[in-house]
N, C-alpha and C. Protein backbone atom coordinates (compact mmCIF):
# COMPACT_ATOMS: atom_id res chain seq x y z
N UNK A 1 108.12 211.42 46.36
CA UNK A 1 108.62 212.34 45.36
C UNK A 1 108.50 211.67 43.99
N UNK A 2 108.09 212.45 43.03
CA UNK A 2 107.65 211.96 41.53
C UNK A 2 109.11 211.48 41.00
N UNK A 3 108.99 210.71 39.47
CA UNK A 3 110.15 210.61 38.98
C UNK A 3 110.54 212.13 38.57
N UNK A 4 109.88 213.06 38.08
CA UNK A 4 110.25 214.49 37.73
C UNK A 4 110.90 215.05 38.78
N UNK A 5 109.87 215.19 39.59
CA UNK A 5 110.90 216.13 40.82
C UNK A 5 112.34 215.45 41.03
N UNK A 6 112.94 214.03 41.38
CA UNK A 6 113.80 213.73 41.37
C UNK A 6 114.70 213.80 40.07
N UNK A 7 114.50 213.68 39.29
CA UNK A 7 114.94 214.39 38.33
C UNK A 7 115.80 216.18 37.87
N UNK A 8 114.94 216.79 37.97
CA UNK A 8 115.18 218.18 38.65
C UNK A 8 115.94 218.61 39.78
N UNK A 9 115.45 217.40 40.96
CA UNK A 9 116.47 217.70 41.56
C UNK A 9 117.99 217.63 41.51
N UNK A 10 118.03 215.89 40.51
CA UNK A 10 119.27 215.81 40.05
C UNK A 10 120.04 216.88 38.99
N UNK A 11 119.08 217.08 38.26
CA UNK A 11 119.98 218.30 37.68
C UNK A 11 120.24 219.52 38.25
N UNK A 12 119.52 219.97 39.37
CA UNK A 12 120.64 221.16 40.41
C UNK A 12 121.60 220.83 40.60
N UNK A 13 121.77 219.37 40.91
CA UNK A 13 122.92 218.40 41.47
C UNK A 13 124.06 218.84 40.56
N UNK A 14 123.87 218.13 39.67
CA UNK A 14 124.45 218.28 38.35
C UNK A 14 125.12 219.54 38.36
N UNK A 15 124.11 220.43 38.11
CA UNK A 15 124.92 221.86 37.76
C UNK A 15 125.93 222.56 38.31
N UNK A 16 126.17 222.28 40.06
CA UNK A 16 126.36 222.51 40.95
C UNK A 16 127.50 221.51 40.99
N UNK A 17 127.59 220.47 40.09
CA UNK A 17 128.90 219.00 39.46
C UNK A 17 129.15 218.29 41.06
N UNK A 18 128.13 218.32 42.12
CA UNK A 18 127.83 217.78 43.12
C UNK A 18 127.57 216.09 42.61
N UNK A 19 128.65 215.42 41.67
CA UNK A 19 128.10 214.15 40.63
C UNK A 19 128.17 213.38 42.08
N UNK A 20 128.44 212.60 42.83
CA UNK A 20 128.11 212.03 43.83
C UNK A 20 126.66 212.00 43.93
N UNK A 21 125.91 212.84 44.54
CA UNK A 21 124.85 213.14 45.16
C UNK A 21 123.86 213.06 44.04
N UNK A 22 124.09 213.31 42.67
CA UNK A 22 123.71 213.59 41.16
C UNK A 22 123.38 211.98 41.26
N UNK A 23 124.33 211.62 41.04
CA UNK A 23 124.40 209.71 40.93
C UNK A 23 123.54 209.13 41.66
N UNK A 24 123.31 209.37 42.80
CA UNK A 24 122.57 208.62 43.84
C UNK A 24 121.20 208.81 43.21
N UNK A 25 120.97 210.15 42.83
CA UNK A 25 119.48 210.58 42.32
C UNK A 25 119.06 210.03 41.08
N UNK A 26 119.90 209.64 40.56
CA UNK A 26 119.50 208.61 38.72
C UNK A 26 119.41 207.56 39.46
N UNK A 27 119.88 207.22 40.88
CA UNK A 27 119.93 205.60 40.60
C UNK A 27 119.21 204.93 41.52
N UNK A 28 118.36 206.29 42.39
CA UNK A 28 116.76 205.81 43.18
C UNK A 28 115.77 206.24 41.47
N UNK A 29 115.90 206.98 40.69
CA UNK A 29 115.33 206.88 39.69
C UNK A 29 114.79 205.24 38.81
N UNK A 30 115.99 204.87 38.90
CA UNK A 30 116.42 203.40 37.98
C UNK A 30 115.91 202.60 39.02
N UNK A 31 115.66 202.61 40.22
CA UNK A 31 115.09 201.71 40.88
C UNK A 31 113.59 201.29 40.63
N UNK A 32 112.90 202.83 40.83
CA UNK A 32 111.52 202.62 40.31
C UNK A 32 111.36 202.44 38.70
N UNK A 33 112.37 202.74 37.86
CA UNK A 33 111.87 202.61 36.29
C UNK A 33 113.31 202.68 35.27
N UNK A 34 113.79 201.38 35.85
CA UNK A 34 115.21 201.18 35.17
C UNK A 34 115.08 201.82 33.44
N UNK A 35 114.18 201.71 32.73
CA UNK A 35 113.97 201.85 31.89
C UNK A 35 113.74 203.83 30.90
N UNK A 36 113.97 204.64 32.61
CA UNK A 36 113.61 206.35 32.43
C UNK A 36 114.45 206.80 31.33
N UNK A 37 114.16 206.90 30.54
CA UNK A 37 115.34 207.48 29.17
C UNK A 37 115.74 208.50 29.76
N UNK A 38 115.30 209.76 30.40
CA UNK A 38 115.75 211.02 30.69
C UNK A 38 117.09 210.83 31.46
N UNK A 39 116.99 209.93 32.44
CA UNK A 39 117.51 209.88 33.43
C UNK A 39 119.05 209.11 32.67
N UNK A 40 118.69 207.89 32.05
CA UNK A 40 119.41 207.49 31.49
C UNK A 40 120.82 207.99 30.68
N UNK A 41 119.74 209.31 30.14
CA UNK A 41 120.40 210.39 29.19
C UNK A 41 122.01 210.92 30.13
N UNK A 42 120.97 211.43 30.92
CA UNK A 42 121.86 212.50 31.74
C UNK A 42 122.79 211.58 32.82
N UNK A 43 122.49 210.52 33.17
CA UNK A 43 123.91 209.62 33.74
C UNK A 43 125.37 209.41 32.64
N UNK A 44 124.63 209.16 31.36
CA UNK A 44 125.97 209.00 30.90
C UNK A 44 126.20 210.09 30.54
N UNK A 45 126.11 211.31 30.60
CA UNK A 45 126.61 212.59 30.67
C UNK A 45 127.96 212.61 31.86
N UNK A 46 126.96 212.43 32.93
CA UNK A 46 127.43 212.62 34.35
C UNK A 46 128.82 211.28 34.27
N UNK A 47 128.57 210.53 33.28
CA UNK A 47 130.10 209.04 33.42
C UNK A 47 130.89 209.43 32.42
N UNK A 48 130.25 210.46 31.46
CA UNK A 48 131.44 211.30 30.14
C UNK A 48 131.97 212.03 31.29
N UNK A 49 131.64 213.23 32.25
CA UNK A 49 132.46 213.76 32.64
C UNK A 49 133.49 213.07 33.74
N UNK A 50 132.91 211.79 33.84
CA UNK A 50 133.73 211.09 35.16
C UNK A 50 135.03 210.53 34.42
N UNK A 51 135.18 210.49 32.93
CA UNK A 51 136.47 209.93 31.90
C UNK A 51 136.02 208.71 31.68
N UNK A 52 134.29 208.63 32.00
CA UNK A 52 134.50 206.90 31.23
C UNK A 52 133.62 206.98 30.22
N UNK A 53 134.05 207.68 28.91
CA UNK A 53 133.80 208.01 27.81
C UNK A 53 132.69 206.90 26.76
N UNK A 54 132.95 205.99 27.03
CA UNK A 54 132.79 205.01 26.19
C UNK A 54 131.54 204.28 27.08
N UNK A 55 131.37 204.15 28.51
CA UNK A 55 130.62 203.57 29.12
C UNK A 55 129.12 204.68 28.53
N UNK A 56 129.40 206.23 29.30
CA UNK A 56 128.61 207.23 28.83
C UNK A 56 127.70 207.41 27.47
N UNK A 57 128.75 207.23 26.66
CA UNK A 57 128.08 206.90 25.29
C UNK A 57 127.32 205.95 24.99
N UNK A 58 127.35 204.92 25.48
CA UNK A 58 126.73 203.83 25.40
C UNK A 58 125.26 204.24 26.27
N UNK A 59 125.62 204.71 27.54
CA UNK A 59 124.16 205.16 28.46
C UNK A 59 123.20 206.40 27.33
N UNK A 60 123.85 206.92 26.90
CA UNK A 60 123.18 207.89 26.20
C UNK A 60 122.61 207.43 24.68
N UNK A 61 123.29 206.31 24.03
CA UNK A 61 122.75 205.53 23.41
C UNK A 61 121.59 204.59 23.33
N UNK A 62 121.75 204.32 24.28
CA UNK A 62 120.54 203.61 25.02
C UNK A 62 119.21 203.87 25.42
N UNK A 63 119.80 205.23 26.12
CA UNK A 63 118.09 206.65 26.04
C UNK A 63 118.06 207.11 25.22
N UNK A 64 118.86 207.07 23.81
CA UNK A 64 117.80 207.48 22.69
C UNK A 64 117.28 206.01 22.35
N UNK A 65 117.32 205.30 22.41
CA UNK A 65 116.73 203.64 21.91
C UNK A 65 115.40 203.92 22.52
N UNK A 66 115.33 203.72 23.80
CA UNK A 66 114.15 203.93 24.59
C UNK A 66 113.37 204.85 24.70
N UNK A 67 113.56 205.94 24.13
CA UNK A 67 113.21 207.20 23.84
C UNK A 67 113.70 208.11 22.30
N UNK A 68 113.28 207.38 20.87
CA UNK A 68 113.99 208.31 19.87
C UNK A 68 114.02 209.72 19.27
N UNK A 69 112.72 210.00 20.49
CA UNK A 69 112.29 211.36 19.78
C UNK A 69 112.95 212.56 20.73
C-alpha cells in the first residue's frame, strides 16, 4: 500500500475519530518516511484533539518546516 492510500485511509479513520486505529496509520507512515509532512500535519491534529495541545502544535509546526508551501 502507497504512502497515499495509507494516508486516506487514515483520514476515514480520523473522521470516523476512530484516533487509535488513525494513530497506528501515521505511524506505519513514519516508519517508511519519518520525514511525510502530510502525515505529520494531521497527527498533531489527531494529539490537539487527544488534550496534548502543545505536543500537537509543535507536530504541525514541524510539517510546515518540512513542507512550507
Amino acid at each position: 500500500m502507497s504512502i497515499d492510500d495509507t494516508i486516506n485511509r487514515a483520514l476515514v479513520l480520523h473522521q470516523s475519530s476512530a484516533l487509535d486505529a488513525t494513530e497506528q496509520n501515521y505511524c506505519a507512515i513514519f516508519k517508511t518516511n519519518p520525514y511525510q509532512s502530510q502525515a505529520r500535519h494531521l497527527v498533531g491534529v489527531l494529539v490537539h484533539q487527544r488534550g496534548e495541545t502543545v505536543k500537537g502544535a509543535a507536530l504541525i509546526k514541524s510539517a510546515s518546516v518540512l513542507a512550507p508551501e
